[in-house]
Protein backbone atom coordinates (compact mmCIF):
# COMPACT_ATOMS: atom_id res chain seq x y z
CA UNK A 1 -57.85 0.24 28.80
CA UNK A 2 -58.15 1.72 25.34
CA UNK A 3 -55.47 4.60 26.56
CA UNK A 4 -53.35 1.65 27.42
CA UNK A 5 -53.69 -0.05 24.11
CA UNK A 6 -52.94 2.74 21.98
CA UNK A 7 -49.11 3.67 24.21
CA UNK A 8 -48.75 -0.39 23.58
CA UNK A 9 -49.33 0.49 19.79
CA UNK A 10 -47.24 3.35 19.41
CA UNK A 11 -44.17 2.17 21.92
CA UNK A 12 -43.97 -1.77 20.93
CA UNK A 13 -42.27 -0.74 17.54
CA UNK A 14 -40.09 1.04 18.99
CA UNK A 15 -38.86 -1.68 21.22
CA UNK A 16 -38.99 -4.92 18.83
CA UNK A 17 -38.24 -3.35 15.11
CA UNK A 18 -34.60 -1.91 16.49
CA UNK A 19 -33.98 -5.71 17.73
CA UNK A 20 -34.86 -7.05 13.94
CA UNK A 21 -33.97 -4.60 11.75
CA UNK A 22 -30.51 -5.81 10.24
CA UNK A 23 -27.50 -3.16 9.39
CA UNK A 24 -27.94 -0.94 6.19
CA UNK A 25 -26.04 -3.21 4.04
CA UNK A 26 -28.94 -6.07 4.70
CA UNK A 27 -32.16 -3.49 4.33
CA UNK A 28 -32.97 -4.82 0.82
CA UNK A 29 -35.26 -7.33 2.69
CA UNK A 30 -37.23 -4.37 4.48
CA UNK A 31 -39.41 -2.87 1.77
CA UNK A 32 -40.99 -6.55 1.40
CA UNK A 33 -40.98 -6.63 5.53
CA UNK A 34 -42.88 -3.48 5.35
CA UNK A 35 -45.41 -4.70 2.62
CA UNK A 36 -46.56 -7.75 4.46
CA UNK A 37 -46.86 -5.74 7.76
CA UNK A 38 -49.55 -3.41 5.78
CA UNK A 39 -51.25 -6.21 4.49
CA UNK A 40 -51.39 -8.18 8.44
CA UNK A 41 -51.56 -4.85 10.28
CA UNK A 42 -53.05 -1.73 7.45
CA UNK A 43 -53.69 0.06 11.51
CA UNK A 44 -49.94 0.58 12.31
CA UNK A 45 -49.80 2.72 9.19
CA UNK A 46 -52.57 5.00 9.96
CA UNK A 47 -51.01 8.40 10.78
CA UNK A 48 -51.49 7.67 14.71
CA UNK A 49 -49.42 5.57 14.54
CA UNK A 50 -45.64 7.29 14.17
CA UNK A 51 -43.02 5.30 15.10
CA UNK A 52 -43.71 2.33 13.43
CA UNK A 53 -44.43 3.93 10.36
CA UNK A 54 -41.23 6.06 10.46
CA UNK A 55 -39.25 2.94 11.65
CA UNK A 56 -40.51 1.03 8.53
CA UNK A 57 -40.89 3.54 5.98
CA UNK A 58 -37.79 4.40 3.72
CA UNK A 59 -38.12 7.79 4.28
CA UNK A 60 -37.93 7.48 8.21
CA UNK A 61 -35.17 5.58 9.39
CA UNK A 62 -31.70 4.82 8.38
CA UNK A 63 -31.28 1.41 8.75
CA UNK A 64 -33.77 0.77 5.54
CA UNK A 65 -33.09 0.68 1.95
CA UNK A 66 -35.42 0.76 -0.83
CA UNK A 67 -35.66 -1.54 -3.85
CA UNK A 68 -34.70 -0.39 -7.77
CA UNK A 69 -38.54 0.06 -8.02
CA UNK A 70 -39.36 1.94 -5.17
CA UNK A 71 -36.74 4.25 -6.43
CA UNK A 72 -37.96 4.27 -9.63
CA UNK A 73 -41.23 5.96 -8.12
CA UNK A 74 -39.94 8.55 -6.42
CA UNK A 75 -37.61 9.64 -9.38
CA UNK A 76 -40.86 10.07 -11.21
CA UNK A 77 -42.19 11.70 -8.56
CA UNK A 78 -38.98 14.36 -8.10
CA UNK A 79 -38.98 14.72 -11.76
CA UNK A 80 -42.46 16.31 -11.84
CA UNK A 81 -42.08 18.19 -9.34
CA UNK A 82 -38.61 19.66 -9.83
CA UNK A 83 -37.77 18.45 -6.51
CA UNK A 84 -33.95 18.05 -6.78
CA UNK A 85 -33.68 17.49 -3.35
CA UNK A 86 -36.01 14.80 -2.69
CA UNK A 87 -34.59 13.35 -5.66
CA UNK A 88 -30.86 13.48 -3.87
CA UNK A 89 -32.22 12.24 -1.09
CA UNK A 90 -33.79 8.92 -2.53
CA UNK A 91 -30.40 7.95 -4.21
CA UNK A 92 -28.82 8.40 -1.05
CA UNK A 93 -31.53 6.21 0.55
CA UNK A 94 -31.15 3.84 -1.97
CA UNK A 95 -27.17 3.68 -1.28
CA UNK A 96 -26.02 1.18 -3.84
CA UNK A 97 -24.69 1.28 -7.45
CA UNK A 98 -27.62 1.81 -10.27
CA UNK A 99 -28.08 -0.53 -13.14
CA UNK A 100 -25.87 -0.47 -16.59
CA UNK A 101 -29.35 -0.02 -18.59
CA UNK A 102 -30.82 3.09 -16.14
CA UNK A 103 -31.07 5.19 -19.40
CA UNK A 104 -34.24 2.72 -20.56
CA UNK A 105 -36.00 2.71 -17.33
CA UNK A 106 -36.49 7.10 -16.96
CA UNK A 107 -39.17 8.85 -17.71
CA UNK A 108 -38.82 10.93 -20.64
CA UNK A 109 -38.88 14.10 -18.81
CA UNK A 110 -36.24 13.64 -16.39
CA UNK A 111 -33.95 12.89 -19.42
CA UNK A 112 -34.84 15.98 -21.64
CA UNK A 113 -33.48 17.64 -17.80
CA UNK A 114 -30.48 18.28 -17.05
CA UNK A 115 -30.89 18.93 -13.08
CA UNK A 116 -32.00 15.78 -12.81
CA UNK A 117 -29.25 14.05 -14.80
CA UNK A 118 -26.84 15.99 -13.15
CA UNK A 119 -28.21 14.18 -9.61
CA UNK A 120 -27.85 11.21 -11.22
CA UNK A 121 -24.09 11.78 -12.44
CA UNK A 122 -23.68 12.42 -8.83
CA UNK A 123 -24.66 9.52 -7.13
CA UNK A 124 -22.96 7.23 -10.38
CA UNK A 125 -19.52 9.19 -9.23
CA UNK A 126 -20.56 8.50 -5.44
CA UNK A 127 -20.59 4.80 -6.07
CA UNK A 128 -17.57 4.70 -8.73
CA UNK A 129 -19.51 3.67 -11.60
CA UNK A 130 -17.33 5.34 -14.46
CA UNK A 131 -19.08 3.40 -17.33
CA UNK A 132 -22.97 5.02 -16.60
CA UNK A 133 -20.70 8.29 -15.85
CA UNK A 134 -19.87 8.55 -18.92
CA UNK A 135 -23.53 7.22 -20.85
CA UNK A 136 -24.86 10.32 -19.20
CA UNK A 137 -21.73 12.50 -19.69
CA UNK A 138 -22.80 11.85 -23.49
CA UNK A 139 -26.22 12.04 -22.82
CA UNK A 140 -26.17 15.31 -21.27
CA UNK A 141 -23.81 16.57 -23.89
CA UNK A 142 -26.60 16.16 -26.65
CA UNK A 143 -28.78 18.18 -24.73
CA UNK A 144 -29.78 21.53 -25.88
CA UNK A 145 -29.47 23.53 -22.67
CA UNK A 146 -26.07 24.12 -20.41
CA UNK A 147 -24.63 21.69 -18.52
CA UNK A 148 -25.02 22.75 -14.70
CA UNK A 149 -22.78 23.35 -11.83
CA UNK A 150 -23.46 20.03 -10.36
CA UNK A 151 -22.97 18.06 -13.49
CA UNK A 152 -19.37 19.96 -14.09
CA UNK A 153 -18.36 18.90 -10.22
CA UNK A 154 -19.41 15.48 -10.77
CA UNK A 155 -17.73 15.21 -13.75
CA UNK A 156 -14.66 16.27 -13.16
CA UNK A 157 -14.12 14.47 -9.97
CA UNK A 158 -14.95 11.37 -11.51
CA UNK A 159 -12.77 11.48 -14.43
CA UNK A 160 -10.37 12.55 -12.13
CA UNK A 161 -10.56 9.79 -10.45
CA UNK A 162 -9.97 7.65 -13.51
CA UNK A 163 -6.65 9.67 -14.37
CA UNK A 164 -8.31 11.13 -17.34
CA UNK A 165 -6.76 14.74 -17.25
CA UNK A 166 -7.29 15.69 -20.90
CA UNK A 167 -11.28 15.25 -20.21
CA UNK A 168 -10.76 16.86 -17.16
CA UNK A 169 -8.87 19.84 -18.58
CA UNK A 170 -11.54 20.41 -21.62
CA UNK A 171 -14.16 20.34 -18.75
CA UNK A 172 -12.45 23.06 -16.97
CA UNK A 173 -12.61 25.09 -19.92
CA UNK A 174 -15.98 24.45 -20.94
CA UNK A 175 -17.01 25.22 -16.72
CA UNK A 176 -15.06 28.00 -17.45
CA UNK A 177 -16.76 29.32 -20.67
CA UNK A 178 -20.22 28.96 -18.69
CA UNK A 179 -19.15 31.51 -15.92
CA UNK A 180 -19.40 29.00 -13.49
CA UNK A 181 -16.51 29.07 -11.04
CA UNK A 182 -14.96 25.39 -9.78
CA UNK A 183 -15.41 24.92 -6.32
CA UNK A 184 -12.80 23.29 -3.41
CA UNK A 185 -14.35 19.91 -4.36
CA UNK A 186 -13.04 19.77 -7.98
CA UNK A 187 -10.10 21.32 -7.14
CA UNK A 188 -9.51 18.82 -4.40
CA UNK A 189 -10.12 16.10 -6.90
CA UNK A 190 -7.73 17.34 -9.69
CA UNK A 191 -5.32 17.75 -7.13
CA UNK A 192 -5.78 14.37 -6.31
CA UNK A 193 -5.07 12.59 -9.56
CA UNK A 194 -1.90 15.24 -10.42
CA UNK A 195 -0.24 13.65 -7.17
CA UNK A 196 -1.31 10.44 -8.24
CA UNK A 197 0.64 11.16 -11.18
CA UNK A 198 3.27 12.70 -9.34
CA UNK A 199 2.81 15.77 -11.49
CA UNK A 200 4.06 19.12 -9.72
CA UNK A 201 4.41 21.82 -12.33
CA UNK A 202 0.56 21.17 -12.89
CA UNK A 203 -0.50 20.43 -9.47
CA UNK A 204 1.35 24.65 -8.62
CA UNK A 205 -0.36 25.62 -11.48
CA UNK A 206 -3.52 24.71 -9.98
CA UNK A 207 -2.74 26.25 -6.71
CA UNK A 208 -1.95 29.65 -8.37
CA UNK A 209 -5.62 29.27 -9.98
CA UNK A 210 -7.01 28.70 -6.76
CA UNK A 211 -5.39 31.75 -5.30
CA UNK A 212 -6.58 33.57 -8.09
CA UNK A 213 -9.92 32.53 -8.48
CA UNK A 214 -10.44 32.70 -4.31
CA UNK A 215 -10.78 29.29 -3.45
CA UNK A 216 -9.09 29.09 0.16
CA UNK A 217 -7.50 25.74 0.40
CA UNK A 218 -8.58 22.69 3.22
CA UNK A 219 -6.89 20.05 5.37
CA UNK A 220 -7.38 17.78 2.17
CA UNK A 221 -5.97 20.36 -0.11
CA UNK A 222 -2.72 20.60 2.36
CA UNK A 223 -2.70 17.07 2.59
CA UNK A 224 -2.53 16.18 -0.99
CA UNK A 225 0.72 18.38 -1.15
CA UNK A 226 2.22 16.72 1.24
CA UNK A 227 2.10 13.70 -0.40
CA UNK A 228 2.80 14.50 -3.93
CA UNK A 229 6.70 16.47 -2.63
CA UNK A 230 7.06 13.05 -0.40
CA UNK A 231 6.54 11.34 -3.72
CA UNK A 232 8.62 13.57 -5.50
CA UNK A 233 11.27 13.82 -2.83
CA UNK A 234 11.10 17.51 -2.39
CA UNK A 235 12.18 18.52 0.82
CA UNK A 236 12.06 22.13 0.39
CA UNK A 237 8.35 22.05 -0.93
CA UNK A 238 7.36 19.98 1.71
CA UNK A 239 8.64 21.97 4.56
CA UNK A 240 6.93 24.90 2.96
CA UNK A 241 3.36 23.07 2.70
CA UNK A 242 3.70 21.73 6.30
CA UNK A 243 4.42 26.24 7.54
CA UNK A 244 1.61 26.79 5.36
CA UNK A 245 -0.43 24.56 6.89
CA UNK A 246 0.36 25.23 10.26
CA UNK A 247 -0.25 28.79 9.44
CA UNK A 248 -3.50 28.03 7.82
CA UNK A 249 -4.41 26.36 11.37
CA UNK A 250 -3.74 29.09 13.42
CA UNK A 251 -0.90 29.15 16.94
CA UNK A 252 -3.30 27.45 19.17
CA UNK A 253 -4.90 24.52 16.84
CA UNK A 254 -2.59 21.37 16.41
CA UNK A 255 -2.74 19.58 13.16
CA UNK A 256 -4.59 16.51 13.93
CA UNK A 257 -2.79 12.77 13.60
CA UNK A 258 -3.34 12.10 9.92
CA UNK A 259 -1.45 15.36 8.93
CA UNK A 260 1.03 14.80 11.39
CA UNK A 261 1.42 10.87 9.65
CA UNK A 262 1.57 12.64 6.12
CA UNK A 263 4.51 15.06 7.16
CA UNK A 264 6.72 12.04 9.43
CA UNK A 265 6.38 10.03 6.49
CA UNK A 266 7.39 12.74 4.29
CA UNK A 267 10.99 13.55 6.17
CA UNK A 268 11.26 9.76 5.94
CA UNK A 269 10.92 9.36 2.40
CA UNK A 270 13.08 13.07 1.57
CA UNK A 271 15.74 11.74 4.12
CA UNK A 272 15.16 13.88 7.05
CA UNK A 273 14.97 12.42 9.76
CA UNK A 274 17.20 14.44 11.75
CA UNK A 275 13.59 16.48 11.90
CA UNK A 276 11.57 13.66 13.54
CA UNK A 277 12.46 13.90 17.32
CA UNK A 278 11.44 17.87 17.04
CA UNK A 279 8.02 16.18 15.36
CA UNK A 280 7.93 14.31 18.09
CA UNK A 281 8.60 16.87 21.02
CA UNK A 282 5.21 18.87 19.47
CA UNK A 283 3.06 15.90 19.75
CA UNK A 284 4.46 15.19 23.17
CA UNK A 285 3.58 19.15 24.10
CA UNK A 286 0.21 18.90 21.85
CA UNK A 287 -0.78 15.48 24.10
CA UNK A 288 -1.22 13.88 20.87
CA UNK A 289 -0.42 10.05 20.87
CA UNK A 290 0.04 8.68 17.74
CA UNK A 291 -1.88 5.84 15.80
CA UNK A 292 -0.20 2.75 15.70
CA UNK A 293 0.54 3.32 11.84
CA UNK A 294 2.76 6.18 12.79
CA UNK A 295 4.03 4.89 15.71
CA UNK A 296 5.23 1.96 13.47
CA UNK A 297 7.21 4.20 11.34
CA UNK A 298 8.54 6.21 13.91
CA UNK A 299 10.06 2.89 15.67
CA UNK A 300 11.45 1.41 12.66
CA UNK A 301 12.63 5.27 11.46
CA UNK A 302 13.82 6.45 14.90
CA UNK A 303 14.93 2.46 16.73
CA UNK A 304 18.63 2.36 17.97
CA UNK A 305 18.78 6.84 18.03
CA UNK A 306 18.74 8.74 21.54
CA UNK A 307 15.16 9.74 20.14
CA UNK A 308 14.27 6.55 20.70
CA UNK A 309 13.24 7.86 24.46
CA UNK A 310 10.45 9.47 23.15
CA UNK A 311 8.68 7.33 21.14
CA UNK A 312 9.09 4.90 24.32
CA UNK A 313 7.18 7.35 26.31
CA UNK A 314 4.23 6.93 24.00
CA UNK A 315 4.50 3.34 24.12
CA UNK A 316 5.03 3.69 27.74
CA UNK A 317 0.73 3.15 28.58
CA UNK A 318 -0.14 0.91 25.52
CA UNK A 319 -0.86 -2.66 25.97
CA UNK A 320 1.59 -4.71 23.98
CA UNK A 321 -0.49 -6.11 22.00
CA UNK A 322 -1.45 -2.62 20.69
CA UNK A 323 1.94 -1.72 20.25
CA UNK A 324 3.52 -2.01 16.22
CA UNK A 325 5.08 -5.13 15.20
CA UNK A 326 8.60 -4.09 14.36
CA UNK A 327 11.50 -6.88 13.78
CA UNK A 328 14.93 -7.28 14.73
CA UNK A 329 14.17 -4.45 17.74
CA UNK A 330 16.49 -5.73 20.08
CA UNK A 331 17.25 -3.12 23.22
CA UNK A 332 16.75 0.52 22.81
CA UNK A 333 16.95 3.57 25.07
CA UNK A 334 18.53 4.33 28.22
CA UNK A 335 18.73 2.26 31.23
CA UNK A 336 18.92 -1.10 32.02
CA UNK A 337 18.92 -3.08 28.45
CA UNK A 338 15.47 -4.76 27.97
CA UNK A 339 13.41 -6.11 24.59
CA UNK A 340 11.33 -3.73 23.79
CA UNK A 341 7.56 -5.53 23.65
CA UNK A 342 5.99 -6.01 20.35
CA UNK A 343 2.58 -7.48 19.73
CA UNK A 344 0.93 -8.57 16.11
């Protein structure tokens, strides 16, 4: 009987707390759910009992998020124990933007270190919150020790993100000065905001650094190209990024269905379309089926053309109402003349 009570114990949690427990976005309610189930049940959070303690606890499941002052606690705790990890790990638990006066509610240790801050400059970037960014961009500046790798990366990505370039440039240098080498993620970043910009003379620059400095480029790195010579309207550039990255894949991968998106879009927008239909013919021999946001611009790019055919036979097992919505259609490919069946 007592056997039997304890399985009903341990298993019951994991049954019911599932069923209640609302999506992260809604887990700022838990922590006080957790606090009245210690005061009406102190057993369940005995160490026999596991699940429910893991399911409830912050540090055990997924679908809870703790409060500012939870948080709060284990920053103190992380700071005095130079745990940079656990402290990482609590502002990911915590998952939501930090307060405009954060500065006043540290301990004066973790602001005298610049680990810390650095994890802190992190998570602001993480969330977008380019105003704290910057209170402990200044903050750490006034510090007597180096800034660290971490603090350099989250930096530069986030004024990158604004568009701020200068910053972003002087940060390079000063990385630079400190012997610490930028990694994929900052280049990425910069990357990011020179296409924004549509800048290419700095965005090649940047690639010859890479090259020089060993960083081997990604999908996102390929990508960004792609879309700063659509931008652009360089045709020759693109073509060369797209070789280059189907080099950089390998014969026997196929570039997946965003990179394939990036490069249709880029013959549209440098005027070669004469190119899609061979585009196509790869997918087709890849047994990739495009998204419906490519296979909308491939219908209005390729409607009323002989390559019409083969966007048809991706559309051939779709359910209309999956297929793009594309106006003034009217009949296309061979055969018997028929609409052509659109959905919203």
């Amino acid at each position: 009987f007592f056997r039997s009570l304890r399985i009903f114990r341990n298993v019951v949690p994991l049954l019911v707390l599932p069923m209640i427990s609302p999506p992260q976005g809604f887990g700022r309610v838990l922590p006080r759910f957790r606090r009245i189930l210690e005061a009406c049940c102190p057993w369940s959070f005995r160490p026999a009992s596991v699940p429910l303690r893991c399911l409830v606890s912050s540090a055990g499941s997924p679908w809870v998020s703790m409060d500012f002052p939870e948080l709060l606690q284990r920053i103190e705790g992380a700071t005095a124990s130079r745990d940079y990890v656990a402290l990482s790990n609590a502002l990911k638990r915590f998952d939501a933007p930090l307060p405009g006066d954060l500065l006043s509610h540290l301990p004066r240790e973790m602001m005298q270190d610049p680990e810390s801050c650095a994890v802190l400059l992190s998570h602001c970037v993480r969330m977008n919150q380019s105003g704290l960014m910057k209170t402990l961009h200044k903050h750490l500046v006034g510090l007597p020790q180096p800034l660290p790798a971490l603090a350099f990366e989250s930096l530069m990505e986030g004024y990158s993100r604004q568009g701020e370039l200068a910053v972003v440039a002087e940060l390079m240098r000063r990385m630079r000065r400190s012997g610490i080498t930028p990694s994929l993620r900052v280049y990425n970043a910069i990357l990011g905001a020179m296409a924004r910009k549509g800048l290419v003379d700095d965005a090649s620059q940047l690639s010859r650094d890479m090259a020089r400095t060993k960083v081997r480029p990604d999908e996102n790195t390929y990508a960004t190209f792609l879309e700063l010579y659509a931008k652009v309207g360089d045709a020759s550039k693109l073509d060369m990024t797209w070789g280059e990255y189907r080099k950089f894949l390998g014969p026997d991968v196929p570039p997946g269905m965003r990179m394939y998106h990036l490069y249709c879009a880029g013959l549209v927008a440098t005027k070669q379309v004469a190119k899609l239909p061979h585009v196509c013919s790869e997918m087709h021999a890849a047994r990739i089926n495009p998204d419906p946001p490519l296979l909308s611009l491939l219908t209005e790019t390729l409607c009323g053309t002989p390559a019409m055919s083969m966007v048809q036979q991706f559309t051939a097992g779709l359910h209309p109402q999956k297929l793009p919505h594309i106006s003034n259609v009217g009949t296309v490919g061979p055969g018997p003349e028929r609409p052509m069946a659109v959905g919203s």
